[in-house]
C-alpha atoms as a PDB file:
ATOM      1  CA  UNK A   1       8.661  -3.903 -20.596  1.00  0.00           C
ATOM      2  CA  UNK A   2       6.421  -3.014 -17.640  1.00  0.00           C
ATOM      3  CA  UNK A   3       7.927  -3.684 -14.358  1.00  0.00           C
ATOM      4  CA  UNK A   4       4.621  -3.040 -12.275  1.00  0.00           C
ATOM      5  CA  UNK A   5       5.664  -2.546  -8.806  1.00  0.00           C
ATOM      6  CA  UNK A   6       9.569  -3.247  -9.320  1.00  0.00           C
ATOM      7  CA  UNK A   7       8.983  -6.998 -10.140  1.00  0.00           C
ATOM      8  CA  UNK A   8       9.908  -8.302 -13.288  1.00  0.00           C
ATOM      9  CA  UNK A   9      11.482 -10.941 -15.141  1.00  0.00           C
ATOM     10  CA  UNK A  10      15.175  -9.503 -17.164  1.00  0.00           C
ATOM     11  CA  UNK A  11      15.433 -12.440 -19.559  1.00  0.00           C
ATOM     12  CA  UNK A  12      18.873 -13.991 -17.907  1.00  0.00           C
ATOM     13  CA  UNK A  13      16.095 -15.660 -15.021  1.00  0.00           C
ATOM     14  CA  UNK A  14      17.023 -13.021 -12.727  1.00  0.00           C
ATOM     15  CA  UNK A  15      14.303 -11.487 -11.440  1.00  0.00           C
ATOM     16  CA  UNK A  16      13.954  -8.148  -9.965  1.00  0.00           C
ATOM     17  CA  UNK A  17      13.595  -7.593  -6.912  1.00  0.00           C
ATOM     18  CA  UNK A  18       9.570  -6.069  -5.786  1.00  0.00           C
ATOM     19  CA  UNK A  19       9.445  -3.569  -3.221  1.00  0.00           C
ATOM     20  CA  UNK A  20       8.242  -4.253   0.095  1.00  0.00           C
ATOM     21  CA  UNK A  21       4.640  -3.224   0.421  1.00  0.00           C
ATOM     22  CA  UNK A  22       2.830  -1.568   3.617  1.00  0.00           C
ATOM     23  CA  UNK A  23      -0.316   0.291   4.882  1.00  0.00           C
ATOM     24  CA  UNK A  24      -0.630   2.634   7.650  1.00  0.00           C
ATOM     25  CA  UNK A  25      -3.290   2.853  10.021  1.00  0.00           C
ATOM     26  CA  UNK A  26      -4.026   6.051  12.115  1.00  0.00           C
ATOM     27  CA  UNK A  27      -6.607   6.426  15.016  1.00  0.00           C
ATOM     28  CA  UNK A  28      -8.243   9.129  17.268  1.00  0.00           C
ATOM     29  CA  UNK A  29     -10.924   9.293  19.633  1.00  0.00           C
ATOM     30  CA  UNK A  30     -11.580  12.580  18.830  1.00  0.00           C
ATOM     31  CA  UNK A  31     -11.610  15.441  16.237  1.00  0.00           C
ATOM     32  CA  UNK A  32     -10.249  17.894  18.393  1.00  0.00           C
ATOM     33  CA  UNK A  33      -7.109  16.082  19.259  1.00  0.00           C
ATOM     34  CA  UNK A  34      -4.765  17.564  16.981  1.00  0.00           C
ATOM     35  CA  UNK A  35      -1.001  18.746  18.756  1.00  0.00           C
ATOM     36  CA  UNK A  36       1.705  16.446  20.100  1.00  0.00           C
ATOM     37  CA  UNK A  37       1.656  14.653  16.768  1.00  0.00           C
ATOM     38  CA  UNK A  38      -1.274  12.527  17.655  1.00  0.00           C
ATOM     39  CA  UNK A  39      -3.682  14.160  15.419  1.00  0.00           C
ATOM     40  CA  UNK A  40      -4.622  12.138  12.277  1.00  0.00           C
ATOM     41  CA  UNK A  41      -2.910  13.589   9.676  1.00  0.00           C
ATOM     42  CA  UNK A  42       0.670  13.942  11.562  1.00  0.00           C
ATOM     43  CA  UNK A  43      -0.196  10.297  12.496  1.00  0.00           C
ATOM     44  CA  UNK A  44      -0.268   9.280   8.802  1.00  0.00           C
ATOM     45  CA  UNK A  45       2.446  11.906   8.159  1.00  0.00           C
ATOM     46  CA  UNK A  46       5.118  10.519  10.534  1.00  0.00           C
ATOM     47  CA  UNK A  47       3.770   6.707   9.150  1.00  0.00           C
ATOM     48  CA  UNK A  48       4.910   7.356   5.592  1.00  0.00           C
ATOM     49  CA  UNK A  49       8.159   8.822   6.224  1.00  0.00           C
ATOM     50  CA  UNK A  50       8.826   5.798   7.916  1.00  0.00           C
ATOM     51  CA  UNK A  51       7.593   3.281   5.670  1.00  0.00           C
ATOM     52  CA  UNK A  52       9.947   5.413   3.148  1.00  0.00           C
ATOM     53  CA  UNK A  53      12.876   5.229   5.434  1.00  0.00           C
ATOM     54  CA  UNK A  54      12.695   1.472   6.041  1.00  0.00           C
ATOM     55  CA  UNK A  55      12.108   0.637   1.708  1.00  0.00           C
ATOM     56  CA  UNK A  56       8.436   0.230   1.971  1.00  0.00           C
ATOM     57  CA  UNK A  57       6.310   1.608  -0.463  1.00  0.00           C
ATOM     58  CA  UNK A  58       2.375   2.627   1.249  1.00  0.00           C
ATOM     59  CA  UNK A  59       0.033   1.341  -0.783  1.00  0.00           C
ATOM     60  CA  UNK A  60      -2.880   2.255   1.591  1.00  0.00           C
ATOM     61  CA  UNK A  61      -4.084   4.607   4.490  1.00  0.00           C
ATOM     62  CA  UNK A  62      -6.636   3.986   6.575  1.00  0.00           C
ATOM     63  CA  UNK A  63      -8.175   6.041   9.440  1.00  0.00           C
ATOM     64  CA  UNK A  64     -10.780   5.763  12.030  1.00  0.00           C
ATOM     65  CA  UNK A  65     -12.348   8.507  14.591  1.00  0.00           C
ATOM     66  CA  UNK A  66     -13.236   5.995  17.269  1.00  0.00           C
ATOM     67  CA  UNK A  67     -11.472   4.925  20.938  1.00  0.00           C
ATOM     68  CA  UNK A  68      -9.290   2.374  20.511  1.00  0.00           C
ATOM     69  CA  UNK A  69     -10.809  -0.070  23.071  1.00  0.00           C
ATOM     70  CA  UNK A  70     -12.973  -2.006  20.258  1.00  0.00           C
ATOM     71  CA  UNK A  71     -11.755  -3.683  17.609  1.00  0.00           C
ATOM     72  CA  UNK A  72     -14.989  -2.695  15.883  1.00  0.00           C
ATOM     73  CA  UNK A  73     -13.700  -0.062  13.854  1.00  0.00           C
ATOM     74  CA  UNK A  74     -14.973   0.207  10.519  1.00  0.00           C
ATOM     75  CA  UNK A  75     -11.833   0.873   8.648  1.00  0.00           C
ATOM     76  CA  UNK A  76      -9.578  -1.237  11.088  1.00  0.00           C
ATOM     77  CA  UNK A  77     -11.672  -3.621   9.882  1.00  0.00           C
ATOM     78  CA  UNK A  78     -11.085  -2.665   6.080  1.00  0.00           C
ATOM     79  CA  UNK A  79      -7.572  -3.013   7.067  1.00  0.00           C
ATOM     80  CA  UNK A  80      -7.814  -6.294   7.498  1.00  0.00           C
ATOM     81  CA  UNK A  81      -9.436  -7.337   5.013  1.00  0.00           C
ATOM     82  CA  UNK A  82      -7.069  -5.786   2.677  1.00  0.00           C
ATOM     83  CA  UNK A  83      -4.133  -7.045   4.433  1.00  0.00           C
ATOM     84  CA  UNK A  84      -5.164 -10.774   4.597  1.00  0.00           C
ATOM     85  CA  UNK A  85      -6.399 -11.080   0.764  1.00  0.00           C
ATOM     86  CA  UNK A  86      -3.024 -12.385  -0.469  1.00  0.00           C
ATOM     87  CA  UNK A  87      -3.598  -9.930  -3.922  1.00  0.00           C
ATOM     88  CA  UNK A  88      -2.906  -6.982  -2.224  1.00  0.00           C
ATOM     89  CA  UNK A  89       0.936  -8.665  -0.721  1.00  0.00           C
ATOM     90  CA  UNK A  90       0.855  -6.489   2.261  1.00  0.00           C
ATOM     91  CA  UNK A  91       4.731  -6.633   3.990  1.00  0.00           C
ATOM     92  CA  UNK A  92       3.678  -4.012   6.621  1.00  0.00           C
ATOM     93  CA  UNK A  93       1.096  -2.643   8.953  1.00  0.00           C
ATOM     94  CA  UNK A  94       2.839   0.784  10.037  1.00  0.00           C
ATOM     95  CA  UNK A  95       1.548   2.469  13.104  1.00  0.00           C
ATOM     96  CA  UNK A  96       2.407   5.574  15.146  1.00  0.00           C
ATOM     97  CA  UNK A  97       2.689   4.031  18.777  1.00  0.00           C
ATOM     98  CA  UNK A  98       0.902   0.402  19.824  1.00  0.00           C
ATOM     99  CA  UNK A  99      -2.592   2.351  21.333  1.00  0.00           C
ATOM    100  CA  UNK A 100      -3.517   3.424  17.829  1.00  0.00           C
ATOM    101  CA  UNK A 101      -4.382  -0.310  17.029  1.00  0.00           C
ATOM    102  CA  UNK A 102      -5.746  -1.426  20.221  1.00  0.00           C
ATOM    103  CA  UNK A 103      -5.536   0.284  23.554  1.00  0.00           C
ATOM    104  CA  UNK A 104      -6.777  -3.242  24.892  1.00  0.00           C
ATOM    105  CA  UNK A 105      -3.343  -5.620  25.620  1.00  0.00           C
ATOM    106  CA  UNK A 106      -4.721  -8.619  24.641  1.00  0.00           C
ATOM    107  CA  UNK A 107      -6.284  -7.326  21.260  1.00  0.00           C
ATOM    108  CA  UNK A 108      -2.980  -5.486  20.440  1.00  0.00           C
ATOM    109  CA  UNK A 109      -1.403  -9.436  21.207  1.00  0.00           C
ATOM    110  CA  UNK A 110      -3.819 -10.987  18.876  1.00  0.00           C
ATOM    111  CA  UNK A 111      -3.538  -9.163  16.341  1.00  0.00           C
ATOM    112  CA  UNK A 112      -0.052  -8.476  16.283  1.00  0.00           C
ATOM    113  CA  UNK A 113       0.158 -12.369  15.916  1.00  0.00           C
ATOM    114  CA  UNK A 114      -2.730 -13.316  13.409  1.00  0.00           C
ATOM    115  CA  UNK A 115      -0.342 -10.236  11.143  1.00  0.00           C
ATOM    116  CA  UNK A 116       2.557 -12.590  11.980  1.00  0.00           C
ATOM    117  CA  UNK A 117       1.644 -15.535  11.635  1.00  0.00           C
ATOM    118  CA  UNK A 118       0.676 -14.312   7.850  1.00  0.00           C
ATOM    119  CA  UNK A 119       4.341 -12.768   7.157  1.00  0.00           C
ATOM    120  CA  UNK A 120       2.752  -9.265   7.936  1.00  0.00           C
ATOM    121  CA  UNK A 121       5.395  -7.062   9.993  1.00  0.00           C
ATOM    122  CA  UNK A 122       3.673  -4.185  12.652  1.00  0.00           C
ATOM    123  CA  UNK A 123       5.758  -1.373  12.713  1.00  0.00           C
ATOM    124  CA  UNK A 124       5.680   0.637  15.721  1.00  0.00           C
ATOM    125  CA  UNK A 125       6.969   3.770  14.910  1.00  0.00           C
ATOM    126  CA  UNK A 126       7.371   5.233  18.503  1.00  0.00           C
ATOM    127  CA  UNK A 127       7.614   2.452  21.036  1.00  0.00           C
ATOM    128  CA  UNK A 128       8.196   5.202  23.598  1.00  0.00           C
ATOM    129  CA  UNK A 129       5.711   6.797  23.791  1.00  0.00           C
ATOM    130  CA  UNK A 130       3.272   6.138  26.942  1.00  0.00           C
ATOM    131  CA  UNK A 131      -0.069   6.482  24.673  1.00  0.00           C
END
């Protein structure tokens, strides 16, 4: 029997339970911005362990080298698309701190509701810090 991604049926009409599903978007305005665990890779790095920690399993990663004060971001906007094609059954959008999505309030607001309002959590994994 194949269970796929942990779903499955086990005969009795109990079926098993599928693991929560999540991407992680990173961001930098520039190349050269690579210490203080901003940089892209620790970005994704720090992302996945927490996705791990929480049960989710990453199913994506997407990255952009842009500043974060458009939303026109080519694979932000990948991201979306992924997310909101109900194939895919994104849980999660996991994110280092809230500037890596949109350093622009109001953007950060709208999309943190449009992801809500389709049962998509935003995980922040640093709410502390001031970027």
């Amino acid at each position: 029997m194949n269970l796929g991604n942990g779903g499955g049926n086990y005969g009795n009409g109990v079926r098993a339970r599928a693991r929560k599903r999540s991407v992680v978007y990173a961001r930098n305005s520039t190349p050269f911005r690579k210490g203080g665990g901003h940089g892209l890779i620790d970005q994704v790095n720090r992302c996945m362990l927490a996705s791990a920690e929480s049960g989710y399993e990453v199913v994506n990663v997407f990255q952009d080298l842009a500043r974060g004060v458009s939303l026109s971001r080519k694979n932000l906007e990948r991201l979306f698309g992924f997310c909101f094609n109900p194939i895919n059954n994104v849980s999660a959008v996991v994110i280092t701190t809230q500037d890596r999505l949109s350093q622009n309030p109001d953007h950060y607001q709208a999309i943190a509701e449009r992801l809500a309002c389709l049962g998509i959590d935003l995980i922040v994994v640093d709410m502390s810090m001031p970027h």
